[in-house]
N, C-alpha and C. Protein backbone atom coordinates (compact mmCIF):
# COMPACT_ATOMS: atom_id res chain seq x y z
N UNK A 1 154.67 96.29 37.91
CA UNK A 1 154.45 95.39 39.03
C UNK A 1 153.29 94.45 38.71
N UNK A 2 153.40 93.10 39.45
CA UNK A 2 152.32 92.11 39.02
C UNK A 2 151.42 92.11 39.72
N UNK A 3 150.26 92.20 38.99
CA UNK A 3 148.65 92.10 40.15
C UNK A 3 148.52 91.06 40.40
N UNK A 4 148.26 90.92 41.51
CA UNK A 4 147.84 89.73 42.42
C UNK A 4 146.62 89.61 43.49
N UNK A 5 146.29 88.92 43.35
CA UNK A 5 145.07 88.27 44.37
C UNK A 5 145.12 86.96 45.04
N UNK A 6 144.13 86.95 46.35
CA UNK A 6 144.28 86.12 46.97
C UNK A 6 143.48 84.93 46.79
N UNK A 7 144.25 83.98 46.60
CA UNK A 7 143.23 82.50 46.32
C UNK A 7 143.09 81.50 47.51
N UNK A 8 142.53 81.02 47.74
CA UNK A 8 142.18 79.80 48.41
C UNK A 8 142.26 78.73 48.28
N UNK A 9 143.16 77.66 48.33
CA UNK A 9 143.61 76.02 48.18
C UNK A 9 143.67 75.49 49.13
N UNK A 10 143.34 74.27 48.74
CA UNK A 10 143.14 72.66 49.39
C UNK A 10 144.43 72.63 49.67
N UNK A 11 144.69 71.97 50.46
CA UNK A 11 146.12 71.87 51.13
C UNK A 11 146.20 70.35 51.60
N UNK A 12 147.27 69.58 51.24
CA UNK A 12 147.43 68.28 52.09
C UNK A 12 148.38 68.33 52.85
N UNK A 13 148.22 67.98 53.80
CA UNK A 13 149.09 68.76 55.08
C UNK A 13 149.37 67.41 55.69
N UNK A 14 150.25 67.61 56.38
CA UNK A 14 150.58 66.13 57.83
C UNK A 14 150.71 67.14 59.15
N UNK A 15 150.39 66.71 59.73
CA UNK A 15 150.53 67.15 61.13
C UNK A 15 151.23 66.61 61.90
N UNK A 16 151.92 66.77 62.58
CA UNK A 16 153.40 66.61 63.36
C UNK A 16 152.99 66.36 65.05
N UNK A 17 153.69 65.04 65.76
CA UNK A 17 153.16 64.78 66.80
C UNK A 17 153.66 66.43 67.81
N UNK A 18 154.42 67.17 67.15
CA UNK A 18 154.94 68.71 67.88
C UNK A 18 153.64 69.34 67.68
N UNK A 19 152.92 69.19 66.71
CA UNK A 19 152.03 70.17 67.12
C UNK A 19 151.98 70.77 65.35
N UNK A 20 153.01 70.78 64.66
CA UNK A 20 153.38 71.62 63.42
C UNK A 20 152.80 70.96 62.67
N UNK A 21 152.64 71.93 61.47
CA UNK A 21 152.47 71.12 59.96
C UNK A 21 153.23 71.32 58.97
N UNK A 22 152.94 70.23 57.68
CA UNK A 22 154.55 69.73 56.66
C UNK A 22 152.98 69.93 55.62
N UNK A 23 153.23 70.97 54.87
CA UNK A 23 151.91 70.83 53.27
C UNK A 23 152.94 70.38 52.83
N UNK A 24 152.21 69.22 51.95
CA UNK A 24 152.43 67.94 50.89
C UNK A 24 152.55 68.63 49.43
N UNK A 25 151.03 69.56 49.32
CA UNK A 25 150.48 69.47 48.30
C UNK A 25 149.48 70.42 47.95
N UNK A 26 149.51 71.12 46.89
CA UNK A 26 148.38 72.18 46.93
C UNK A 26 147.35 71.87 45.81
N UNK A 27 145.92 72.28 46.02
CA UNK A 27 144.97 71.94 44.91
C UNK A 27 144.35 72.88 44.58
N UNK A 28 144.64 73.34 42.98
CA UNK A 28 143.86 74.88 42.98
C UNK A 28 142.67 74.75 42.80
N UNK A 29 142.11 76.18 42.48
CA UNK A 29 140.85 76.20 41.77
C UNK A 29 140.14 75.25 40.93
N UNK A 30 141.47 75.44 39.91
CA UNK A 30 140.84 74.54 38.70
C UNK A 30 140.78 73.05 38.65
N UNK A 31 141.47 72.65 39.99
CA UNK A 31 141.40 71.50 40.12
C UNK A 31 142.91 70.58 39.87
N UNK A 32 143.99 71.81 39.55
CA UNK A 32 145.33 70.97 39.66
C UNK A 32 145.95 70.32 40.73
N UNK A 33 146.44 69.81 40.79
CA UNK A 33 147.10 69.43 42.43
C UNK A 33 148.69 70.00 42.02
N UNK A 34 149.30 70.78 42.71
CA UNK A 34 150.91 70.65 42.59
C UNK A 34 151.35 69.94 44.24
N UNK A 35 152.24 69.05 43.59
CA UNK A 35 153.15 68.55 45.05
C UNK A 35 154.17 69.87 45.66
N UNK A 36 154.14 69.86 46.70
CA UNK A 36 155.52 70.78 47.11
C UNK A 36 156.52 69.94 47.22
N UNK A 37 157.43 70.04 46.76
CA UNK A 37 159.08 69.43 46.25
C UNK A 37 159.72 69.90 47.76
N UNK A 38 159.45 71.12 48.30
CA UNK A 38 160.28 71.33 49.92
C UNK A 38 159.55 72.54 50.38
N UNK A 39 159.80 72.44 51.54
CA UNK A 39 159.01 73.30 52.46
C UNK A 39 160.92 74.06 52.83
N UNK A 40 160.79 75.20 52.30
CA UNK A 40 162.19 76.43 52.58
C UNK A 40 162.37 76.42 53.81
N UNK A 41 161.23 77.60 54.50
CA UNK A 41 160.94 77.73 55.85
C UNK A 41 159.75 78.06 56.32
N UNK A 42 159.27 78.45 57.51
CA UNK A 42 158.09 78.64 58.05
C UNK A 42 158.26 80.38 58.89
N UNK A 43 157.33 81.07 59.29
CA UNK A 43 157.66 81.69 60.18
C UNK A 43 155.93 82.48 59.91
N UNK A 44 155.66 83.26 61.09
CA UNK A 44 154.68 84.07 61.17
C UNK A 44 154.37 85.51 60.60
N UNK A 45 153.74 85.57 59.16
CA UNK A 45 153.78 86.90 58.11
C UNK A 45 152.71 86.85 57.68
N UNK A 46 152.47 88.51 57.71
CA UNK A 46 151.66 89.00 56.44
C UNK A 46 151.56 89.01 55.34
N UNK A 47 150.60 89.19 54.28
CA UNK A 47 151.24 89.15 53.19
C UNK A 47 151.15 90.25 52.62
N UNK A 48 151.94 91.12 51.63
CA UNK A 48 151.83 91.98 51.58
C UNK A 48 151.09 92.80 50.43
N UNK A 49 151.16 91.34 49.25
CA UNK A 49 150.54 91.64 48.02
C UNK A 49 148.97 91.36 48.16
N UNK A 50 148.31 90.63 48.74
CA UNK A 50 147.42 90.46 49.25
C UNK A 50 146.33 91.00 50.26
N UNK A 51 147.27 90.74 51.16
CA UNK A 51 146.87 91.11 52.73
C UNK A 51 146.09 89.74 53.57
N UNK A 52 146.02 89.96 54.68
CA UNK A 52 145.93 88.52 55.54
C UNK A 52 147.06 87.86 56.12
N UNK A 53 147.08 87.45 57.13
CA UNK A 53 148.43 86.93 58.22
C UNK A 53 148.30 85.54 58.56
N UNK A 54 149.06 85.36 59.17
CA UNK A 54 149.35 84.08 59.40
C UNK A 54 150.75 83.19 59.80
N UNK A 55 150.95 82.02 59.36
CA UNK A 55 151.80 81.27 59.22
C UNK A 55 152.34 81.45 57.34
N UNK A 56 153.19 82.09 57.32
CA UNK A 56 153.71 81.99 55.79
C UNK A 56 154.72 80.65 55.62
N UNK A 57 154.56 79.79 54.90
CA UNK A 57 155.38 78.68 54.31
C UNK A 57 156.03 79.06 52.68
N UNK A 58 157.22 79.35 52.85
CA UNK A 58 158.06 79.52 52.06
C UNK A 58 157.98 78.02 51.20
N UNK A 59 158.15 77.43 50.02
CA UNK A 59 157.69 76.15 49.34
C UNK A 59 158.41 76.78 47.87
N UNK A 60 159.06 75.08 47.61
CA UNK A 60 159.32 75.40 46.40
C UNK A 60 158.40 73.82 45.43
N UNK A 61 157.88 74.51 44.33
CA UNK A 61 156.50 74.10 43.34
C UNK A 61 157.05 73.71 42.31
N UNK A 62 157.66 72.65 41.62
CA UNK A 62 158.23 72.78 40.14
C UNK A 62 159.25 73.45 40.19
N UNK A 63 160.19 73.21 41.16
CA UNK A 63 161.26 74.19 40.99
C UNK A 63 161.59 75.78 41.31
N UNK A 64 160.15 75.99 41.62
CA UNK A 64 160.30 77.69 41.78
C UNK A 64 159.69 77.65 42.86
N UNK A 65 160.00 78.90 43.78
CA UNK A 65 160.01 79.37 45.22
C UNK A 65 158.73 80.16 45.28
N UNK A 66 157.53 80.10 46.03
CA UNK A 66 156.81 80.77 46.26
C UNK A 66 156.00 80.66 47.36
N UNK A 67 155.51 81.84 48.33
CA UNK A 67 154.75 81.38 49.16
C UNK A 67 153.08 80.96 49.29
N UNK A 68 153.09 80.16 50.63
CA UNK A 68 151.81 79.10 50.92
C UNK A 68 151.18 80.16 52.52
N UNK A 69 150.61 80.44 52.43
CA UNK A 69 149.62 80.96 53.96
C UNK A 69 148.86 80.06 54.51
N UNK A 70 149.06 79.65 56.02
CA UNK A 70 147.92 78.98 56.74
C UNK A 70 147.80 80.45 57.78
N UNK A 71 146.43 80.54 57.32
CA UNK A 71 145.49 81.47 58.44
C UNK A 71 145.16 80.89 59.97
N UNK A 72 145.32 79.47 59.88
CA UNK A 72 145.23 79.40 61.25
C UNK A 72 143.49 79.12 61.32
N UNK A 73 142.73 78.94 60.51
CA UNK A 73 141.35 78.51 60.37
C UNK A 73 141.11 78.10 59.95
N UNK A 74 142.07 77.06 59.52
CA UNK A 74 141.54 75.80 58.37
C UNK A 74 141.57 76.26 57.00
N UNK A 75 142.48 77.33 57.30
CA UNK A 75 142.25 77.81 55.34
C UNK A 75 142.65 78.27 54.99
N UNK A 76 144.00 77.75 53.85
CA UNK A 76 145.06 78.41 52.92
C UNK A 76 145.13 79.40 51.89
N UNK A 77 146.24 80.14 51.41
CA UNK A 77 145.90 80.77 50.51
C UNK A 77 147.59 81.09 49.69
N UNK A 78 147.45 81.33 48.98
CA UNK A 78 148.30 81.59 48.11
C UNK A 78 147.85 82.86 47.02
N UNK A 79 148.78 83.65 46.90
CA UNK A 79 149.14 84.88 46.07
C UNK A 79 149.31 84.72 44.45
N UNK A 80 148.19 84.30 43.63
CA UNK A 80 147.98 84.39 42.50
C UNK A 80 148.16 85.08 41.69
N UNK A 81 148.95 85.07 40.38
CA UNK A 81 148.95 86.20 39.70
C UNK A 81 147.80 86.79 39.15
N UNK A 82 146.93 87.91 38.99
CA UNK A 82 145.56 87.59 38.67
C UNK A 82 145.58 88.04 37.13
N UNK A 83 144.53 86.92 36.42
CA UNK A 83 144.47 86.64 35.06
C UNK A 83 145.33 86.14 34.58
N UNK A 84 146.07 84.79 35.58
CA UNK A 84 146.28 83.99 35.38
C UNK A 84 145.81 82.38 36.70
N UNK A 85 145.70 81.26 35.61
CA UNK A 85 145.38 80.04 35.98
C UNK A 85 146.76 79.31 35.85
N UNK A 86 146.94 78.92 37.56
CA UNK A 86 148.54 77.81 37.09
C UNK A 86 147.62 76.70 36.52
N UNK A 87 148.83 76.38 35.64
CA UNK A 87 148.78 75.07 34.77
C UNK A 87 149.20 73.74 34.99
């Protein structure tokens, strides 16, 4: 099984006259930006490899499917593989 940890990213988000949000775009650590290509779905989850709740955004990155967390405090996170840096 893959170790994972929880990271923290910049998020470019739009906000929706409903009230919702659409992330654009994520900016890691190191300073990459990836665009999100589509937002899957949305719904309210934990995470499980991690831990911490929220709003989970299902997103696909380059083609591949992975999830995006808004905590709901101004501050994202995503499930990193640890000892590794996306590229």
């Amino acid at each position: 099984m893959e170790s994972r940890r929880k990271v923290y990213v910049e998020v470019n988000v739009t906000h929706m006259t409903d009230g919702s949000a659409h992330p654009n775009a994520i900016k890691f650590e190191n300073a990459m930006t990836y665009n999100i290509d589509r937002v899957i779905s949305r719904c309210r989850a934990a995470s499980t490899k991690v831990g911490g709740t929220g709003i989970r955004y299902t997103v696909r990155i380059c083609g591949k499917e992975t999830f995006l967390f808004d905590e709901e405090n101004g501050k994202w996170f995503v499930e990193a593989k640890t000892g590794q840096v996306p590229h």
